[in-house]
Protein backbone atom coordinates (compact mmCIF):
# COMPACT_ATOMS: atom_id res chain seq x y z
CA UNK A 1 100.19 106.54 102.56
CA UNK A 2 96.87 108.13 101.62
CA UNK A 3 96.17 105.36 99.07
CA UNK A 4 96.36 102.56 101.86
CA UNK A 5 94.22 105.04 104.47
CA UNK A 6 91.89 105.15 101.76
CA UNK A 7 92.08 101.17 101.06
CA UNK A 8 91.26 100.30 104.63
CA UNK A 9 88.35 102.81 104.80
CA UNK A 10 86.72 100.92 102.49
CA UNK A 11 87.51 97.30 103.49
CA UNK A 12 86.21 98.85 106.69
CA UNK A 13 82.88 100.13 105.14
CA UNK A 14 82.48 96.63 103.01
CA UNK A 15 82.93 94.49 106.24
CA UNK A 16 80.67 96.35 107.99
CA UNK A 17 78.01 96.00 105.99
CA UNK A 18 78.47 92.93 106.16
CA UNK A 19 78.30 92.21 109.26
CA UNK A 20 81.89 91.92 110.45
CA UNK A 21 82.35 94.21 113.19
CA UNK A 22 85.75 93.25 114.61
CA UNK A 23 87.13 93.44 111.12
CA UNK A 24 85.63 96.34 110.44
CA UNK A 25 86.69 98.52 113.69
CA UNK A 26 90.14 97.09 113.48
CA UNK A 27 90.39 98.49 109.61
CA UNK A 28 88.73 101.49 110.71
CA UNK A 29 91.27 101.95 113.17
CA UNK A 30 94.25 101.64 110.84
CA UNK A 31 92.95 103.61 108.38
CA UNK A 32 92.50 106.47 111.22
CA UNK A 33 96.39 106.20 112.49
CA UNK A 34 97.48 105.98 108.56
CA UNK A 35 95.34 108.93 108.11
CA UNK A 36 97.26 110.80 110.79
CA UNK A 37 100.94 109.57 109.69
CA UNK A 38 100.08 110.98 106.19
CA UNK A 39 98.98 114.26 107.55
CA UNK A 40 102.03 114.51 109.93
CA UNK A 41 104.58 113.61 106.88
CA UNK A 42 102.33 116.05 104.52
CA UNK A 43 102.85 118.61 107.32
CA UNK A 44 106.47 118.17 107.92
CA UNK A 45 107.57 117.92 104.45
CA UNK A 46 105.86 121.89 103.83
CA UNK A 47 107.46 122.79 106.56
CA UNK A 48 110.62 121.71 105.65
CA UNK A 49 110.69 120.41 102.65
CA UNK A 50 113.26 121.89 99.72
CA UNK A 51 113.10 125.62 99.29
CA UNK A 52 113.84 127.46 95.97
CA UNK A 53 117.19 128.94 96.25
């Protein structure tokens, strides 16, 4: 999940410079909500992820 926020980021920061903005904000925006799934997953899964018995 972090692999493809990361991946967008940068087709975001190539397409930006340039000079698509559309493309850019829209892969800027994806990479922001796949940013936020991974750290909701990351958070869940410490939470309750498998325990040592």
């Amino acid at each position: 999940m972090l692999h493809y926020a990361v991946t967008f980021l940068v087709i975001a920061i190539v397409a930006a410079v340039l000079g698509f903005g559309g493309i850019a904000g829209t892969a800027a925006g994806i990479a922001k909500i796949l940013f936020l799934v991974f750290l909701v997953l990351a958070i869940v899964s410490m939470l309750f992820g498998r325990r040592p018995v």
